[in-house]
PDB file of N, CA and C in Angstrom:
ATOM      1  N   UNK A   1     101.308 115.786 137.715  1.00  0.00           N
ATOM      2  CA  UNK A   1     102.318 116.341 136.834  1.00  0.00           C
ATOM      3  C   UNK A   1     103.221 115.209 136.351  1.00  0.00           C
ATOM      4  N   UNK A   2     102.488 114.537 135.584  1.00  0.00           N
ATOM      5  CA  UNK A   2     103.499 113.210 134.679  1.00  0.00           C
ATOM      6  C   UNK A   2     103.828 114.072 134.076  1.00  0.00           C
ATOM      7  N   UNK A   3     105.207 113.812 134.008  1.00  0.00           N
ATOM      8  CA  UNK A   3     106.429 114.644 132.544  1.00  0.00           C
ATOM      9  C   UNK A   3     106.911 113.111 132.565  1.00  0.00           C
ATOM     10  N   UNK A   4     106.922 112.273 132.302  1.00  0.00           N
ATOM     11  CA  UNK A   4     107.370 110.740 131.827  1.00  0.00           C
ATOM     12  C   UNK A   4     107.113 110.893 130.166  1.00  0.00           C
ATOM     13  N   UNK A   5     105.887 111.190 129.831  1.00  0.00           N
ATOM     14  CA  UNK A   5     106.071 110.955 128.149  1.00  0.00           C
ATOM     15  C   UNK A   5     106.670 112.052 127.159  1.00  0.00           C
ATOM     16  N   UNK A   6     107.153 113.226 128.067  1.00  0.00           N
ATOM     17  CA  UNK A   6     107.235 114.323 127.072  1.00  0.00           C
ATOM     18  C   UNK A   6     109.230 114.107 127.195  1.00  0.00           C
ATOM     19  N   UNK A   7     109.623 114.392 126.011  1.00  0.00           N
ATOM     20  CA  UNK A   7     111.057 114.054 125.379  1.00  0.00           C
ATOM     21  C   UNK A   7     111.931 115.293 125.834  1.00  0.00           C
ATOM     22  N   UNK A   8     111.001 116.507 125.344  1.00  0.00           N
ATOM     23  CA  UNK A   8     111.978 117.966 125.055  1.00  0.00           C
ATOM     24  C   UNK A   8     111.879 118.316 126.460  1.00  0.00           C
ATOM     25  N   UNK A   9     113.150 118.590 126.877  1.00  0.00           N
ATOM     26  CA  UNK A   9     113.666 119.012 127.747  1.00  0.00           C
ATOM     27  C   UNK A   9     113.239 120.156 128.438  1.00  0.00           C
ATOM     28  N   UNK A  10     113.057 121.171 127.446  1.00  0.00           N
ATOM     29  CA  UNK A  10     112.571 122.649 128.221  1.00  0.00           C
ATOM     30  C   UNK A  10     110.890 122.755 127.500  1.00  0.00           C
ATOM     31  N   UNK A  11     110.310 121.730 127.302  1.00  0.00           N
ATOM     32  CA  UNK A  11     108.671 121.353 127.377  1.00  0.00           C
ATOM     33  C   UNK A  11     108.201 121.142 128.647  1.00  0.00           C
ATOM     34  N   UNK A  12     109.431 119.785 129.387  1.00  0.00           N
ATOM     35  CA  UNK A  12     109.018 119.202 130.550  1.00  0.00           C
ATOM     36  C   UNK A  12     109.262 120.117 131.430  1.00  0.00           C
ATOM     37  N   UNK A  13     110.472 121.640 131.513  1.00  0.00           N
ATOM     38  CA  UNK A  13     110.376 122.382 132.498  1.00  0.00           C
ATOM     39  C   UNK A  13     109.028 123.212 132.629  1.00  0.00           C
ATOM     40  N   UNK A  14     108.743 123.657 131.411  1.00  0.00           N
ATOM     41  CA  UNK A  14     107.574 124.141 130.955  1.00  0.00           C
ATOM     42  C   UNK A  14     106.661 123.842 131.435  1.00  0.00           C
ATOM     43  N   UNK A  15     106.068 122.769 131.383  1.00  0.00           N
ATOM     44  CA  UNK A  15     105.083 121.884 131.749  1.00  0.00           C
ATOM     45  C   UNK A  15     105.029 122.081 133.496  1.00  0.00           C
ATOM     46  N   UNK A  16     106.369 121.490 134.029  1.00  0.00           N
ATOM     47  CA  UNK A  16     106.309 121.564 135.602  1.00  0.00           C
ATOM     48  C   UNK A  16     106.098 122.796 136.392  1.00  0.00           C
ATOM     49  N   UNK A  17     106.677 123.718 135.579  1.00  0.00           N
ATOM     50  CA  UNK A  17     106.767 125.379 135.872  1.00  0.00           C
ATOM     51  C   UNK A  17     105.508 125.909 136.188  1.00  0.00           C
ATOM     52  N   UNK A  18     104.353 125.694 135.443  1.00  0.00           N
ATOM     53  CA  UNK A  18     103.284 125.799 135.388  1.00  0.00           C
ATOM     54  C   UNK A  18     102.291 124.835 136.492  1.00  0.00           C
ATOM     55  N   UNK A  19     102.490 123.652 136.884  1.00  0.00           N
ATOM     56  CA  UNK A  19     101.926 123.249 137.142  1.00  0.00           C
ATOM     57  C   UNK A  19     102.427 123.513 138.694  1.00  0.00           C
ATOM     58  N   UNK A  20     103.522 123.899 138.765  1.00  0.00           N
ATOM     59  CA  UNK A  20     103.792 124.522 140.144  1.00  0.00           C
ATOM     60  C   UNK A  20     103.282 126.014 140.848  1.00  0.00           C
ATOM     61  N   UNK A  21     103.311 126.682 139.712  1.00  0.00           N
ATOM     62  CA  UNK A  21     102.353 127.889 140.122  1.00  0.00           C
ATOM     63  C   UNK A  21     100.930 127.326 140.378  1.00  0.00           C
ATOM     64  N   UNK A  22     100.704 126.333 140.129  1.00  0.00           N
ATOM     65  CA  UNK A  22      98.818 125.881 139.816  1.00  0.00           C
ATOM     66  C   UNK A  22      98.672 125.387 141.445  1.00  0.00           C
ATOM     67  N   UNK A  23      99.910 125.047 141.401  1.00  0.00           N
ATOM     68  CA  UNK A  23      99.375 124.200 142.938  1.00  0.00           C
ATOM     69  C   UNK A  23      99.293 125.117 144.245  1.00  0.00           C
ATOM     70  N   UNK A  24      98.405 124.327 145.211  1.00  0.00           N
ATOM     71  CA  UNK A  24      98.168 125.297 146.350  1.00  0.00           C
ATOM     72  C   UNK A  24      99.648 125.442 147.379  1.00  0.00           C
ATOM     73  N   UNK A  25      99.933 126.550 147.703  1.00  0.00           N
ATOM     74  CA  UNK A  25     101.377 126.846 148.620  1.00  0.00           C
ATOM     75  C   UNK A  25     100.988 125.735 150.067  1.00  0.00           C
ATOM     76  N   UNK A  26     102.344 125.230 149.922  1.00  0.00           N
ATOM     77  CA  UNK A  26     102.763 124.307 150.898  1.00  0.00           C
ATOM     78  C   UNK A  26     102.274 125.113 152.391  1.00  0.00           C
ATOM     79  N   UNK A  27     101.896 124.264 153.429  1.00  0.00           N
ATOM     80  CA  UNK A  27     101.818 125.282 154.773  1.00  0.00           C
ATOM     81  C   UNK A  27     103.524 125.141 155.352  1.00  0.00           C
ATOM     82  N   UNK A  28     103.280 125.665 156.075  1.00  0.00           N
ATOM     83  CA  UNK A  28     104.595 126.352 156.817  1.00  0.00           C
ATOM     84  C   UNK A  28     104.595 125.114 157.877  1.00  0.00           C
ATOM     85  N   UNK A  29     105.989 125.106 158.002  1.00  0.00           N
ATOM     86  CA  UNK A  29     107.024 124.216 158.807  1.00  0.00           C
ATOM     87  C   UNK A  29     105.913 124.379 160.415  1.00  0.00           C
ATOM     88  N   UNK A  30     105.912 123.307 161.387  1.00  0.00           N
ATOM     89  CA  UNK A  30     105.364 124.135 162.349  1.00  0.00           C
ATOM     90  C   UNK A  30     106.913 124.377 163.495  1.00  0.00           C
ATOM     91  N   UNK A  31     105.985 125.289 164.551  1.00  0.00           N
ATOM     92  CA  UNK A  31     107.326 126.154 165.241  1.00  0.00           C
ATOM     93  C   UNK A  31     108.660 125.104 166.275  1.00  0.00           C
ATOM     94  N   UNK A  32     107.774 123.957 166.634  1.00  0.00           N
ATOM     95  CA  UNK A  32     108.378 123.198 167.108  1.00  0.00           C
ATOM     96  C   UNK A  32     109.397 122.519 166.111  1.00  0.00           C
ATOM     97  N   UNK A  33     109.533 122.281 165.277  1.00  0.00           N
ATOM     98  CA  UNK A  33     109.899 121.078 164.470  1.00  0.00           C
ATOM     99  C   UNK A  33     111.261 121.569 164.009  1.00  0.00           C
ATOM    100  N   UNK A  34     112.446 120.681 163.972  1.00  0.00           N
ATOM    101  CA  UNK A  34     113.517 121.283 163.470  1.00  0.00           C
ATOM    102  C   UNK A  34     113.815 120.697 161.798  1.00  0.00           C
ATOM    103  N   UNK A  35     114.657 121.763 161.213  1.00  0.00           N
ATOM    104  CA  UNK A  35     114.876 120.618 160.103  1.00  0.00           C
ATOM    105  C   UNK A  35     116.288 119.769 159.858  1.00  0.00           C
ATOM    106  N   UNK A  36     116.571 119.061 159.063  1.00  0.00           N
ATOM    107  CA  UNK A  36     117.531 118.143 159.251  1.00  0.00           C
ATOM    108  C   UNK A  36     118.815 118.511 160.010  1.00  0.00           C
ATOM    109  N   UNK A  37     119.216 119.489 159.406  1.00  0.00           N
ATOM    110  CA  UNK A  37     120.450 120.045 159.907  1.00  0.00           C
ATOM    111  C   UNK A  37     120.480 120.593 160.816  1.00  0.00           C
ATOM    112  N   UNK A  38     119.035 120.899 161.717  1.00  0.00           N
ATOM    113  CA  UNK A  38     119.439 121.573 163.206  1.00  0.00           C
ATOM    114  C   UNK A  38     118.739 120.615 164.520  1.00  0.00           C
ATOM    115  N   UNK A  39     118.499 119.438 163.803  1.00  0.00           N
ATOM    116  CA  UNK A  39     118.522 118.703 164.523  1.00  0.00           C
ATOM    117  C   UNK A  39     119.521 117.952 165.497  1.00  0.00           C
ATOM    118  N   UNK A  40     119.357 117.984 167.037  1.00  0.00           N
ATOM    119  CA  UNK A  40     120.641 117.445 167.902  1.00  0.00           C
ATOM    120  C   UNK A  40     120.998 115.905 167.508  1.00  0.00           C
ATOM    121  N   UNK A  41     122.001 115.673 167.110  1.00  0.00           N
ATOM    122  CA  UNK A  41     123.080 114.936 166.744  1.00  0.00           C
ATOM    123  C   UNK A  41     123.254 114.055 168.026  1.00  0.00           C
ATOM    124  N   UNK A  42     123.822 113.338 167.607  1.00  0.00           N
ATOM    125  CA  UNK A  42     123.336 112.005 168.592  1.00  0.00           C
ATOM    126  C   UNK A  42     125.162 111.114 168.194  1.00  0.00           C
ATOM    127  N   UNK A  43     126.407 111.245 169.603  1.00  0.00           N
ATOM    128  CA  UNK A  43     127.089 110.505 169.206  1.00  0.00           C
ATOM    129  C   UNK A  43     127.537 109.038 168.886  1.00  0.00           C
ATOM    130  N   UNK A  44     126.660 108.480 169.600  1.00  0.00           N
ATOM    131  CA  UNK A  44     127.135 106.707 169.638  1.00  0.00           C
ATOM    132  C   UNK A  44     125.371 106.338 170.028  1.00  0.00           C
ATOM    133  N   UNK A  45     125.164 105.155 169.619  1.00  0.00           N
ATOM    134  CA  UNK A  45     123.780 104.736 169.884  1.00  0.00           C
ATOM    135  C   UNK A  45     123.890 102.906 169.568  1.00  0.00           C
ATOM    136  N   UNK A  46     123.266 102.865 170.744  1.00  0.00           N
ATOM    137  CA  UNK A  46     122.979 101.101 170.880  1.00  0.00           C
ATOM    138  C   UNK A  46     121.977 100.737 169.688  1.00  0.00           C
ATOM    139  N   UNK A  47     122.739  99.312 169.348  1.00  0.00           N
ATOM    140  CA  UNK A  47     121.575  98.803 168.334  1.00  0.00           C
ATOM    141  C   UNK A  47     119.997  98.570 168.666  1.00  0.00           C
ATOM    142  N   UNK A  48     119.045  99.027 167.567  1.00  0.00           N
ATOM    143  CA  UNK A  48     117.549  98.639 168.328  1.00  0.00           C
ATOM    144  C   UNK A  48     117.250  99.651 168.719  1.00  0.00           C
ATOM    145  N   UNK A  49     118.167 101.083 169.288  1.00  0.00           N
ATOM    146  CA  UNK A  49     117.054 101.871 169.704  1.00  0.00           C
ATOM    147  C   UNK A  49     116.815 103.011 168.306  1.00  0.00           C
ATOM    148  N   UNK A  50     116.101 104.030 169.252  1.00  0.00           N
ATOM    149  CA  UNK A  50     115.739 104.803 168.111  1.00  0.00           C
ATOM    150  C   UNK A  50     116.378 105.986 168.261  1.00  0.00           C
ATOM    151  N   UNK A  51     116.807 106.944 167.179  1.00  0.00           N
ATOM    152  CA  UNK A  51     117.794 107.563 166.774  1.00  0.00           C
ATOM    153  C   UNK A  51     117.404 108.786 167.712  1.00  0.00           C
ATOM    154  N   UNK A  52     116.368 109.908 167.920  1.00  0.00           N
ATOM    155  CA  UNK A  52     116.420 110.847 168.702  1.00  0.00           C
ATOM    156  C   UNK A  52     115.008 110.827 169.575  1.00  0.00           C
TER     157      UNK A  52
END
């Protein structure tokens, strides 16, 4: 879905709109996994390590 050469504004929604119905549905989150915001927060952390 290049929209780079097309100018008109509600062409390129056009264009994407469509090509988003075309595409196959994303799979689902799995059950373990959190997303950004409910991820545990972490107050102070030494340099070098890794964040969670």
């Amino acid at each position: 879905m290049n929209t780079k050469n097309l100018t008109d504004k509600l062409e390129r929604k056009k264009v994407k709109r469509t090509a988003r119905k075309k595409a196959a549905p994303k799979a689902k989150r799995a059950a373990g996994v959190a997303r950004g915001s409910q991820k545990k927060k972490i107050r102070h952390q030494a340099q070098g390590q890794r964040k969670r």
